[in-house]
N, C-alpha and C. Protein backbone atom coordinates (compact mmCIF):
# COMPACT_ATOMS: atom_id res chain seq x y z
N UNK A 1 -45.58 -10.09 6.95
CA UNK A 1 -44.46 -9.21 7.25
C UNK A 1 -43.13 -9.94 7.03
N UNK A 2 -43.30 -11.09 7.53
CA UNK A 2 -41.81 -11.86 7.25
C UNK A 2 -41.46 -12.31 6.15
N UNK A 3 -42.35 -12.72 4.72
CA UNK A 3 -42.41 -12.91 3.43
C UNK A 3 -41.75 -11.36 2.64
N UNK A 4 -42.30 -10.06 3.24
CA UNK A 4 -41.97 -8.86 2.82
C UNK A 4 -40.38 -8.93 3.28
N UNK A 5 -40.03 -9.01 4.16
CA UNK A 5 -38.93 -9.09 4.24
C UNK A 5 -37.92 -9.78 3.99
N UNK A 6 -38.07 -11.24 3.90
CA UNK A 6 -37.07 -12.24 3.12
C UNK A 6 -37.28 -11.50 1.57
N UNK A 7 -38.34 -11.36 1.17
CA UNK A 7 -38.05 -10.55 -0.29
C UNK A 7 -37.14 -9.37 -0.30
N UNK A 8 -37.71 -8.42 0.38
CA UNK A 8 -36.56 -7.37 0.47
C UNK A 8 -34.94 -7.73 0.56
N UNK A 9 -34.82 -8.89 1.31
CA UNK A 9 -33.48 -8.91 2.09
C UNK A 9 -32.70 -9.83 0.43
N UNK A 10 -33.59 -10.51 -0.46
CA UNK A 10 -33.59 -11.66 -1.32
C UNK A 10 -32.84 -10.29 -2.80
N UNK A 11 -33.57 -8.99 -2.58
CA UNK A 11 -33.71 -8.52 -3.45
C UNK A 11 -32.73 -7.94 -3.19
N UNK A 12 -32.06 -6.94 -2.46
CA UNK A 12 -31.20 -6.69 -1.91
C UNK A 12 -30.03 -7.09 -2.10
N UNK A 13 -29.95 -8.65 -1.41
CA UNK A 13 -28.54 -9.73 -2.11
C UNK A 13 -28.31 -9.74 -3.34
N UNK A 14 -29.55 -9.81 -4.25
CA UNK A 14 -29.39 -9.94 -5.63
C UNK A 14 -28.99 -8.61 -6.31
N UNK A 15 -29.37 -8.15 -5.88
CA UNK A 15 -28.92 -6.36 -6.39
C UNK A 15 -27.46 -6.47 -6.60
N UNK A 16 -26.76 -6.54 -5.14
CA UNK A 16 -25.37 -5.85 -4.94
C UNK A 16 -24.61 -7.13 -5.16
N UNK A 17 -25.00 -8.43 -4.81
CA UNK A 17 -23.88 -9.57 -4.93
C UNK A 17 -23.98 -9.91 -6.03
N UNK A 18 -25.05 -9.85 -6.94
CA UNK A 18 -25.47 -10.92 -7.98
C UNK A 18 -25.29 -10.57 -9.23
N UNK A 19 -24.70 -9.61 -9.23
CA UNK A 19 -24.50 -9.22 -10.70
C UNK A 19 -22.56 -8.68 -11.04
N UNK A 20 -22.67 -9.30 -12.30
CA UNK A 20 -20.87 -8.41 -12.86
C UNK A 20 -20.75 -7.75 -12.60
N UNK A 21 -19.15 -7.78 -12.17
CA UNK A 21 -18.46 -5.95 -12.34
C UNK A 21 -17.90 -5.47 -13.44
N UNK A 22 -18.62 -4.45 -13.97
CA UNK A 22 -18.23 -3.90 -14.83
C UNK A 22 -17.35 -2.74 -15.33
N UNK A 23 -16.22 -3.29 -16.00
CA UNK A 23 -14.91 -2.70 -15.91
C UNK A 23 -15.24 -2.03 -17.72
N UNK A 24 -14.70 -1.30 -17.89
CA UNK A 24 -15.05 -0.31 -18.89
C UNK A 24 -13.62 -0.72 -20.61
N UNK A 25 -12.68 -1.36 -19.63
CA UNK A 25 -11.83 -1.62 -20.30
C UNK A 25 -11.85 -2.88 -21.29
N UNK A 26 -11.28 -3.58 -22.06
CA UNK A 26 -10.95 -4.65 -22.39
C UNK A 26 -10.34 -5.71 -21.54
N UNK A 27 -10.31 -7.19 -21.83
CA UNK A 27 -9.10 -8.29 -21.67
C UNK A 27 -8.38 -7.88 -22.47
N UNK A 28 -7.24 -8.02 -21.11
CA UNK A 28 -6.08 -7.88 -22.33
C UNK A 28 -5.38 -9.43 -21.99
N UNK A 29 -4.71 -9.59 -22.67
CA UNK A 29 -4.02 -11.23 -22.71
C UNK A 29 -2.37 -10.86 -23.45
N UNK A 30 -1.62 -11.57 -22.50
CA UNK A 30 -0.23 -10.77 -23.18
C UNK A 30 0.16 -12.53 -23.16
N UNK A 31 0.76 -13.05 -24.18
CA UNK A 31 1.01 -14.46 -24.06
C UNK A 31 0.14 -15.25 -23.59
N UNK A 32 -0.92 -15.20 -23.96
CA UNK A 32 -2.35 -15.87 -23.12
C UNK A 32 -2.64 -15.84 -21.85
N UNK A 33 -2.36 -14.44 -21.33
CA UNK A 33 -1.85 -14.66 -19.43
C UNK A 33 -3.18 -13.46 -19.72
N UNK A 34 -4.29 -13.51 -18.52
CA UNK A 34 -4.41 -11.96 -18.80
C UNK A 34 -3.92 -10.95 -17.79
N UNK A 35 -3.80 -10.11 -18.20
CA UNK A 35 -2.67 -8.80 -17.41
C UNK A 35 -3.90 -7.64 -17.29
N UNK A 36 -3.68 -6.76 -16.55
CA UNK A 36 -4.52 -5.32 -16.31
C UNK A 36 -3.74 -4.66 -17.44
N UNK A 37 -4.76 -3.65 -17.99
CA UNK A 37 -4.41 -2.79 -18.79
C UNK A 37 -3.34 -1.87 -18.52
N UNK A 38 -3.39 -1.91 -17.41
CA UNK A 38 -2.04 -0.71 -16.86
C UNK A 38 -0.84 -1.01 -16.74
N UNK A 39 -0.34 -2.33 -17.51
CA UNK A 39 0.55 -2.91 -17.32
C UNK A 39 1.04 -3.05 -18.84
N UNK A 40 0.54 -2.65 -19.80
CA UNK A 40 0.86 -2.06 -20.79
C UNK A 40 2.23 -1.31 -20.95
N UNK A 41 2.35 -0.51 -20.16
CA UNK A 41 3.32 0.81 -20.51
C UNK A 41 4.76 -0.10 -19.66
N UNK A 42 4.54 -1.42 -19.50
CA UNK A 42 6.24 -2.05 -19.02
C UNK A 42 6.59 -2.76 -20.49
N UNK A 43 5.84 -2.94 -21.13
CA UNK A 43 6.33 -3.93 -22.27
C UNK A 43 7.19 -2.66 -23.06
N UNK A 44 8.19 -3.41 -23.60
CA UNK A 44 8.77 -2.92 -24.95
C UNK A 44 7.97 -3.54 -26.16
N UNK A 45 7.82 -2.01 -26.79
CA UNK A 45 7.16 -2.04 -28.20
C UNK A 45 8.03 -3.38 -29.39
N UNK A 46 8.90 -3.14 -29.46
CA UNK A 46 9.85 -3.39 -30.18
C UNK A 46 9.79 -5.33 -29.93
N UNK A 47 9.35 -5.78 -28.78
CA UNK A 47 8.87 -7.32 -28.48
C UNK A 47 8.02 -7.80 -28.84
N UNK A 48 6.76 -7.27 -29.17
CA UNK A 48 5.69 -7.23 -29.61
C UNK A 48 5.78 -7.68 -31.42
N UNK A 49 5.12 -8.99 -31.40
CA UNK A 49 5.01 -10.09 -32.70
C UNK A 49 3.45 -9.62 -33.41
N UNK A 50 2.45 -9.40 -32.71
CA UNK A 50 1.20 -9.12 -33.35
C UNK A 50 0.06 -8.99 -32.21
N UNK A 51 -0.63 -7.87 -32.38
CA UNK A 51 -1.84 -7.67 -31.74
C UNK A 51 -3.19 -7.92 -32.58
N UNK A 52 -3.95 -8.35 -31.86
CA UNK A 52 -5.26 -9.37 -32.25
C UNK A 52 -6.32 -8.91 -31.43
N UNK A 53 -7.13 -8.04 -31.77
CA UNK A 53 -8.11 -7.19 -31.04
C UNK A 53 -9.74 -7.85 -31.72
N UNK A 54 -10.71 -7.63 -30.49
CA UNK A 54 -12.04 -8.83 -30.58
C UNK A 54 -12.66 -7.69 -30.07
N UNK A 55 -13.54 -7.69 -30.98
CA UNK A 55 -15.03 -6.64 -30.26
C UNK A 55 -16.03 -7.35 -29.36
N UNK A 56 -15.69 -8.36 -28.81
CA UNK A 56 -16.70 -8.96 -28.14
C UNK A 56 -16.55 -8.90 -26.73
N UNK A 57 -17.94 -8.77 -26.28
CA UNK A 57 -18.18 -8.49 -24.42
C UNK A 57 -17.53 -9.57 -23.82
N UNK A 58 -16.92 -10.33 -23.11
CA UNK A 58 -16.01 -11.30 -22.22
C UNK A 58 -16.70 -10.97 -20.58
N UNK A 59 -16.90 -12.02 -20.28
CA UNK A 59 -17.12 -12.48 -18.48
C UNK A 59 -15.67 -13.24 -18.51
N UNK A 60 -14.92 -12.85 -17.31
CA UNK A 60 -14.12 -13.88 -16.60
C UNK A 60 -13.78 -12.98 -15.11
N UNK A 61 -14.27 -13.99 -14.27
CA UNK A 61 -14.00 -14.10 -13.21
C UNK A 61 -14.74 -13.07 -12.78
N UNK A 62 -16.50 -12.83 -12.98
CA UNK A 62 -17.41 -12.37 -12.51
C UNK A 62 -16.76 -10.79 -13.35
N UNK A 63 -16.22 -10.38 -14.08
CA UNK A 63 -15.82 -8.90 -13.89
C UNK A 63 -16.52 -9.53 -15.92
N UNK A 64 -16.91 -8.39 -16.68
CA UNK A 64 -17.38 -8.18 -17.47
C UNK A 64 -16.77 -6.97 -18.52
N UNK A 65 -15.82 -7.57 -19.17
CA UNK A 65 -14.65 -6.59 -19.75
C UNK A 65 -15.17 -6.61 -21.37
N UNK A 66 -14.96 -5.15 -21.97
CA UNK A 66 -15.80 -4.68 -23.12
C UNK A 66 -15.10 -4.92 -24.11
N UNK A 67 -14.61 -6.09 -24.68
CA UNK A 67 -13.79 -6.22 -25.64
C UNK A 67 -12.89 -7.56 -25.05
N UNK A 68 -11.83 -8.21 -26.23
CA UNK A 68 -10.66 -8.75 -25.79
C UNK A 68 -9.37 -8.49 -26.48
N UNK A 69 -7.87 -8.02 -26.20
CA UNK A 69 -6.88 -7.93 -26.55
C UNK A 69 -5.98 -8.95 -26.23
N UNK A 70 -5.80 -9.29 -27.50
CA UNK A 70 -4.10 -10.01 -27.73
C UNK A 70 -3.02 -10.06 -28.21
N UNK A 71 -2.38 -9.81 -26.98
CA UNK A 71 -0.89 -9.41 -27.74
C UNK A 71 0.39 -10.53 -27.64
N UNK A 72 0.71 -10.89 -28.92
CA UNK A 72 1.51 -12.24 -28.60
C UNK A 72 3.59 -11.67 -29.02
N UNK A 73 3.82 -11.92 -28.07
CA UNK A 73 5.49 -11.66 -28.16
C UNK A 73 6.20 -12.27 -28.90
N UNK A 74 7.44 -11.91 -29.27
CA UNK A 74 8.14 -12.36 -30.29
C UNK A 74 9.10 -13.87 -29.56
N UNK A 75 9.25 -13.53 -28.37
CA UNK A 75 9.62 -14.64 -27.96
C UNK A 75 8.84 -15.03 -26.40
N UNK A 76 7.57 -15.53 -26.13
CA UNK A 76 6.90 -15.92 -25.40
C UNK A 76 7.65 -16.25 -24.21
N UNK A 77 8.57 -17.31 -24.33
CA UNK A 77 9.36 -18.11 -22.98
C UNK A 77 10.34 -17.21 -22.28
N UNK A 78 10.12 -16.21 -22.64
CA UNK A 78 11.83 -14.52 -22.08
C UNK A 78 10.70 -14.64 -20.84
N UNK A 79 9.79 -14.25 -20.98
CA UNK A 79 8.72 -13.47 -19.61
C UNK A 79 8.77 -14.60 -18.96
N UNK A 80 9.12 -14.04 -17.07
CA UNK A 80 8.58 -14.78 -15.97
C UNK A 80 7.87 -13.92 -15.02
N UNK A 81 6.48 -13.43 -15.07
CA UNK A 81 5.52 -12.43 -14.44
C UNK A 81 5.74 -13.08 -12.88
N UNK A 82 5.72 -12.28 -12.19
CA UNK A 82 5.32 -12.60 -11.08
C UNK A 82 4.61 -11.01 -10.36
N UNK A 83 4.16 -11.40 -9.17
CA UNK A 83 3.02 -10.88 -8.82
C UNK A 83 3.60 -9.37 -8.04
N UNK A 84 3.02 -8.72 -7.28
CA UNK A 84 3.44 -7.68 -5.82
C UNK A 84 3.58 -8.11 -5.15
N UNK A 85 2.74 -9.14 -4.70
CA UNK A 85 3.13 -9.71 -3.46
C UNK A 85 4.58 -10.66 -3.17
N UNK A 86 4.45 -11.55 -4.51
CA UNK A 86 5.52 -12.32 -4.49
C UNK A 86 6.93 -11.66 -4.72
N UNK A 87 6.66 -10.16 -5.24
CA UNK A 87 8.03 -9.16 -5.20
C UNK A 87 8.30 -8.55 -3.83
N UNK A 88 7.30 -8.98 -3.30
CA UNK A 88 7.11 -8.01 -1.65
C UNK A 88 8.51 -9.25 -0.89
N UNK A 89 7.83 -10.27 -0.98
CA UNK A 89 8.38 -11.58 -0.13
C UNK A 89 9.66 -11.84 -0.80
N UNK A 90 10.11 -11.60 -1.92
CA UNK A 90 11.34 -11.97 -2.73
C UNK A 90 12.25 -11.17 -2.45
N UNK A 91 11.93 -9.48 -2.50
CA UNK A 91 12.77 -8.64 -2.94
C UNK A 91 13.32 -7.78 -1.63
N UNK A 92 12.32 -7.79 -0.78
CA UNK A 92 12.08 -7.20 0.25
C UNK A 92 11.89 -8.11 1.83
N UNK A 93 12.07 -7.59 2.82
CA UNK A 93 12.05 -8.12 4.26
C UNK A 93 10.94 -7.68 4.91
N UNK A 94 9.58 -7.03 4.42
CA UNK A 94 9.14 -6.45 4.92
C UNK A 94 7.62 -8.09 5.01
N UNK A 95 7.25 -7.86 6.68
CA UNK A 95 5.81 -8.40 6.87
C UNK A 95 4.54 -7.82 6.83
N UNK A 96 4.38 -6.82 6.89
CA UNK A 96 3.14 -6.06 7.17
C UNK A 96 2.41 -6.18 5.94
N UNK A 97 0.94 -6.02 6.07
CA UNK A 97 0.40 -5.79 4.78
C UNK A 97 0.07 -4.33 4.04
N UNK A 98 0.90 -3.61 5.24
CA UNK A 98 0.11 -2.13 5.22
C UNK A 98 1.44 -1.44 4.37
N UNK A 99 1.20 -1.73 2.69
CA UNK A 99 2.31 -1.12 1.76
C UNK A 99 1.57 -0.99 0.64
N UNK A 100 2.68 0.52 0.55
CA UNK A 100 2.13 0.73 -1.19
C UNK A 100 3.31 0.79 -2.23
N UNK A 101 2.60 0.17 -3.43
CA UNK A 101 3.70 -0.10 -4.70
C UNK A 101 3.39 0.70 -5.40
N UNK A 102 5.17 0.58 -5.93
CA UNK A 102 5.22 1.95 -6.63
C UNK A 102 5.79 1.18 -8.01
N UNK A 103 5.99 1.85 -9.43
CA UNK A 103 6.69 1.20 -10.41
C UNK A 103 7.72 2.54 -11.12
N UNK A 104 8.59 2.58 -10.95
CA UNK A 104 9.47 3.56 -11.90
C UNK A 104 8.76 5.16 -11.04
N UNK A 105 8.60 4.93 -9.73
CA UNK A 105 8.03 6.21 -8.91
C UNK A 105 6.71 6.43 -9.13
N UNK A 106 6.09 5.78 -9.97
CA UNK A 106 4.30 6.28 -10.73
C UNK A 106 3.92 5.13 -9.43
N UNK A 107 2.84 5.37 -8.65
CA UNK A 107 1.80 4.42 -7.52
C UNK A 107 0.76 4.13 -9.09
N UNK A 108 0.58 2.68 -8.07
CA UNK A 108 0.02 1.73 -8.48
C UNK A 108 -0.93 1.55 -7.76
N UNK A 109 -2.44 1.94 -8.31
CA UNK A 109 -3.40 2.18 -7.94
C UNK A 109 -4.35 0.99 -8.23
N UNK A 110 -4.59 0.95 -9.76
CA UNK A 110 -5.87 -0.25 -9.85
C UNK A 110 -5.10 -1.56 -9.98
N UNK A 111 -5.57 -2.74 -9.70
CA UNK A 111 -5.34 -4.03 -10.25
C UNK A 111 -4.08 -4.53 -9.23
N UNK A 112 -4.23 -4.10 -8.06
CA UNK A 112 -3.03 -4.71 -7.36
C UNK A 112 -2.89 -5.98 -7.17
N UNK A 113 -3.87 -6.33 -6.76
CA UNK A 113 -4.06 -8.06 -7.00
C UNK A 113 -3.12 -8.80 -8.28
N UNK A 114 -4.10 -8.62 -9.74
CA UNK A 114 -3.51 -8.83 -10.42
C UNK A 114 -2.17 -8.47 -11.22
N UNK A 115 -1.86 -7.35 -10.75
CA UNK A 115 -0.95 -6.39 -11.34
C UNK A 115 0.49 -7.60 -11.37
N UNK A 116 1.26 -7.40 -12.34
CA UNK A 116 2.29 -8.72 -12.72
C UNK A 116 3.51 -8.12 -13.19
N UNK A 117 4.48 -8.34 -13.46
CA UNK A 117 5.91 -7.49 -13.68
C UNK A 117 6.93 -8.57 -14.07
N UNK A 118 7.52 -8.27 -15.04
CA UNK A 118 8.68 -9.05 -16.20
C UNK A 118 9.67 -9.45 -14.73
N UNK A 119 10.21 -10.44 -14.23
CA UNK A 119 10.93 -10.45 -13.08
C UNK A 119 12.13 -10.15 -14.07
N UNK A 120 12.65 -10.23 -15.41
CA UNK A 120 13.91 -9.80 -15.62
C UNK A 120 13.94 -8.10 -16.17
N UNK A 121 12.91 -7.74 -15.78
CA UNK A 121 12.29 -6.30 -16.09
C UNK A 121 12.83 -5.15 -14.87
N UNK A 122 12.87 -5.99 -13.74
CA UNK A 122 12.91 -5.20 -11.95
C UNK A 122 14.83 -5.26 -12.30
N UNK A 123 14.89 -3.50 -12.13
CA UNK A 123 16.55 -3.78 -12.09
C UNK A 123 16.81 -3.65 -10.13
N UNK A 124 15.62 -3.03 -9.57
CA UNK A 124 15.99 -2.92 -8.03
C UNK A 124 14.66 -2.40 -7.43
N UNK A 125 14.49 -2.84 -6.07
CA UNK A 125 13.16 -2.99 -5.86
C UNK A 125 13.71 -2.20 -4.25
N UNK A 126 13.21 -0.65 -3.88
CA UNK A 126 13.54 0.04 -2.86
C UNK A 126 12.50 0.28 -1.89
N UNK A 127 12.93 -0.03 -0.74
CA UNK A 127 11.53 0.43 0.47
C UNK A 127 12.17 1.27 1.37
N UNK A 128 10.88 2.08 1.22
CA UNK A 128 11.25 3.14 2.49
C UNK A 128 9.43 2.87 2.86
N UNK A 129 9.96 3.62 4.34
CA UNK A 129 8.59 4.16 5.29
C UNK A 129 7.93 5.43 5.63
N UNK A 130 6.73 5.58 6.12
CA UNK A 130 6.29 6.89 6.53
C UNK A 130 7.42 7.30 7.19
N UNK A 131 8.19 7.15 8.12
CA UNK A 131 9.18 7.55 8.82
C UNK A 131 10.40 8.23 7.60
N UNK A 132 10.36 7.87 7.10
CA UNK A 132 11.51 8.67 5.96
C UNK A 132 10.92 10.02 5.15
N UNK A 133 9.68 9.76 5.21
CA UNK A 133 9.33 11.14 4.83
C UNK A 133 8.28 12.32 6.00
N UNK A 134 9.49 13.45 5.70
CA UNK A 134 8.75 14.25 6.85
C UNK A 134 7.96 14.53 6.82
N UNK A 135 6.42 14.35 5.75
CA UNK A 135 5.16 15.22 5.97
C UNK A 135 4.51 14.19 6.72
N UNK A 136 4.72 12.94 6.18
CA UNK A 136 4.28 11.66 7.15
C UNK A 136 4.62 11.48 8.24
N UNK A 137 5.85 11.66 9.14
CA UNK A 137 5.91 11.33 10.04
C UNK A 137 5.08 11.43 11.01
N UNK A 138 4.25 12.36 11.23
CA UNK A 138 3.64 12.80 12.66
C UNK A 138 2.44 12.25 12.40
N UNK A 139 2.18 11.52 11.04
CA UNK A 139 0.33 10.79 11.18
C UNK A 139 0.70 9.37 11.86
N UNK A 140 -0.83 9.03 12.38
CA UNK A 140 -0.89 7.86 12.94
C UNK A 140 -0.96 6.82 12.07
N UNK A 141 -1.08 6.54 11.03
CA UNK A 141 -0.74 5.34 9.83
C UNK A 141 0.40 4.96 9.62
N UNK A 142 1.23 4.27 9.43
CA UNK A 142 1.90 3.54 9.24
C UNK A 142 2.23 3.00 8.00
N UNK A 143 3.32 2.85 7.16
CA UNK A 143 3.10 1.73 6.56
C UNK A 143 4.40 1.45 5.34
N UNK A 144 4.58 0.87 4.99
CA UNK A 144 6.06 0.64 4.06
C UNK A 144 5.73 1.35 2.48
N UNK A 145 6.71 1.81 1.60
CA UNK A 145 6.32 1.64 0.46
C UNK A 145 7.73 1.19 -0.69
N UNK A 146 6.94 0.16 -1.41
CA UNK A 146 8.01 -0.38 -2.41
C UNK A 146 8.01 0.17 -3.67
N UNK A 147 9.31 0.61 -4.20
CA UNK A 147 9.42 1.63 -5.32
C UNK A 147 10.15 0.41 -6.15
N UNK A 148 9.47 0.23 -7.51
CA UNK A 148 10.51 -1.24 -8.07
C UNK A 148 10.72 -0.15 -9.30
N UNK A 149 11.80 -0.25 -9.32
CA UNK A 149 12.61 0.09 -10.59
C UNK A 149 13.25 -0.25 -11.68
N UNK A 150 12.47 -0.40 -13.15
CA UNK A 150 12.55 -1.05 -13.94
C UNK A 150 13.72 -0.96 -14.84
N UNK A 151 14.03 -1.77 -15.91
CA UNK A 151 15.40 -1.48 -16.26
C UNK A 151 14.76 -0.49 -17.45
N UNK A 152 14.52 0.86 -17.75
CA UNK A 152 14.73 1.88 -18.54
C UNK A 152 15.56 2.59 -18.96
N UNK A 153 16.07 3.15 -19.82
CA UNK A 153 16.85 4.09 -20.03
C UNK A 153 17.33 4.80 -19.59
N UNK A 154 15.87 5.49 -18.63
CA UNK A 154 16.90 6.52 -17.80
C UNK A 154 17.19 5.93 -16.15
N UNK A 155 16.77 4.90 -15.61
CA UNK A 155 17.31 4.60 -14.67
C UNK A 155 18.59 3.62 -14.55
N UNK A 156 18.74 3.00 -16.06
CA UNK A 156 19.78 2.38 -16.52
C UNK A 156 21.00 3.45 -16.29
N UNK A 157 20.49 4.60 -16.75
CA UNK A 157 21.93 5.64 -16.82
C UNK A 157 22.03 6.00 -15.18
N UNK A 158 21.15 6.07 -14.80
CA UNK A 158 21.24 6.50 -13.01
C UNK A 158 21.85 6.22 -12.51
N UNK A 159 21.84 4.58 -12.48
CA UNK A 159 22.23 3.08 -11.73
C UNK A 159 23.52 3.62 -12.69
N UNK A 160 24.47 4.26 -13.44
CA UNK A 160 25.98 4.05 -13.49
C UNK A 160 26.75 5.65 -13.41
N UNK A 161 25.36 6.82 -13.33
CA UNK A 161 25.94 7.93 -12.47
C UNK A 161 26.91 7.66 -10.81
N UNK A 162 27.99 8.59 -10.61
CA UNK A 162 28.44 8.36 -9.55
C UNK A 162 28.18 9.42 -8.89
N UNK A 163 27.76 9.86 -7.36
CA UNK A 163 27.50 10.60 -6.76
C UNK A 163 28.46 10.87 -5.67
N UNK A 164 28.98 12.60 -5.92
CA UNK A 164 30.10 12.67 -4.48
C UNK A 164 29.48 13.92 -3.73
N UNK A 165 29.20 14.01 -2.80
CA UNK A 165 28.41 14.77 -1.53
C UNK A 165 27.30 15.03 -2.11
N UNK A 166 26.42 14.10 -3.04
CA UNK A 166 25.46 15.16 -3.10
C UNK A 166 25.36 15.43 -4.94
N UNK A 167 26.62 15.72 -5.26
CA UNK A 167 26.78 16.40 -7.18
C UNK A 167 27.05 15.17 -8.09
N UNK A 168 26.48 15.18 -8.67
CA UNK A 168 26.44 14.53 -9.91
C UNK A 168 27.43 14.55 -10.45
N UNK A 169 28.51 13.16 -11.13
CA UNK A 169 29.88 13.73 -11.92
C UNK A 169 28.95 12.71 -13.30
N UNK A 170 30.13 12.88 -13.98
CA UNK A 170 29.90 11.90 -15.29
C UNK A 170 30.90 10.74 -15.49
N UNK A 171 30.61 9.50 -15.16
CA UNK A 171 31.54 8.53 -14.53
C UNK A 171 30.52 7.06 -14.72
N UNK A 172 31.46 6.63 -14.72
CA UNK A 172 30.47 5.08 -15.00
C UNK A 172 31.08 3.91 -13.28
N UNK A 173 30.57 3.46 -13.30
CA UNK A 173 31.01 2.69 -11.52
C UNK A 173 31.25 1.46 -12.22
């Protein structure tokens, strides 16, 4: 009975701990760094020196990614990535761990861990709380959320709209 069961318990471990996770996507590698795929849509096209795409299966770091992408920049040394967290502690005053990131208003769902951001990319990095919004207020959760706002076009023009009660003029600050 106890042989049946160290097997079971043996088989078990091996099942759920012992094998890759398998992510459906590619490596991607942006300057030999690798980045989550969803981090794609911050780069400017127009930076981009040459992409170098590999049909081959890749293990790193137990996760098992279906392909590899490389994309090498026109000028490598411009980028200084840094992390969420380290934008949490930089940009922001907030301690808790109980926050959600946001990028250009879109939540940031997969790859938070790794998820990485141009630090000369962040034109302003805004937190508000459940408390600021009224459908939240009355739940029992808690928790901050950071909206980082990238330098784009249209928040470039935002950031030099001037606002008087409320109306929009056309004015540069």
């Amino acid at each position: 009975m106890k042989q049946l069961l160290t097997f079971s318990i043996l088989f078990i471990t091996t099942l759920f701990f012992g094998q890759n996770t398998k992510n459906p996507d590619a490596a991607m590698f942006f300057d030999s760094i690798l980045m989550p795929v969803n981090m794609m849509e911050y780069f400017d096209p127009n930076e981009i020196e040459s992409v170098n795409v590999i049909k081959k299966d890749t293990t790193i770091n137990a996760v098992l990614y279906h392909g590899q992408l490389y994309i090498a920049s026109k000028n490598p040394k411009k980028y200084d990535f840094i992390g969420l967290d380290q934008i949490k502690s930089e940009f922001t005053k907030i301690k808790s761990n109980d926050v959600i990131y946001m990028v250009n208003g879109t939540l940031i769902k997969d790859n938070i861990e790794t998820f990485k951001l141009d630090r000369n990319y962040i034109l302003e990095v805004e937190v508000t709380n459940t408390e600021a919004h009224y459908n939240l207020r009355k739940s029992d959760t808690k928790f901050d959320i950071i909206n980082i706002l990238g330098k784009t076009k249209e928040n470039l023009d935002n950031k030099n709209n001037i606002l008087i009660r409320g109306q929009e003029i056309i004015g540069v600050k």
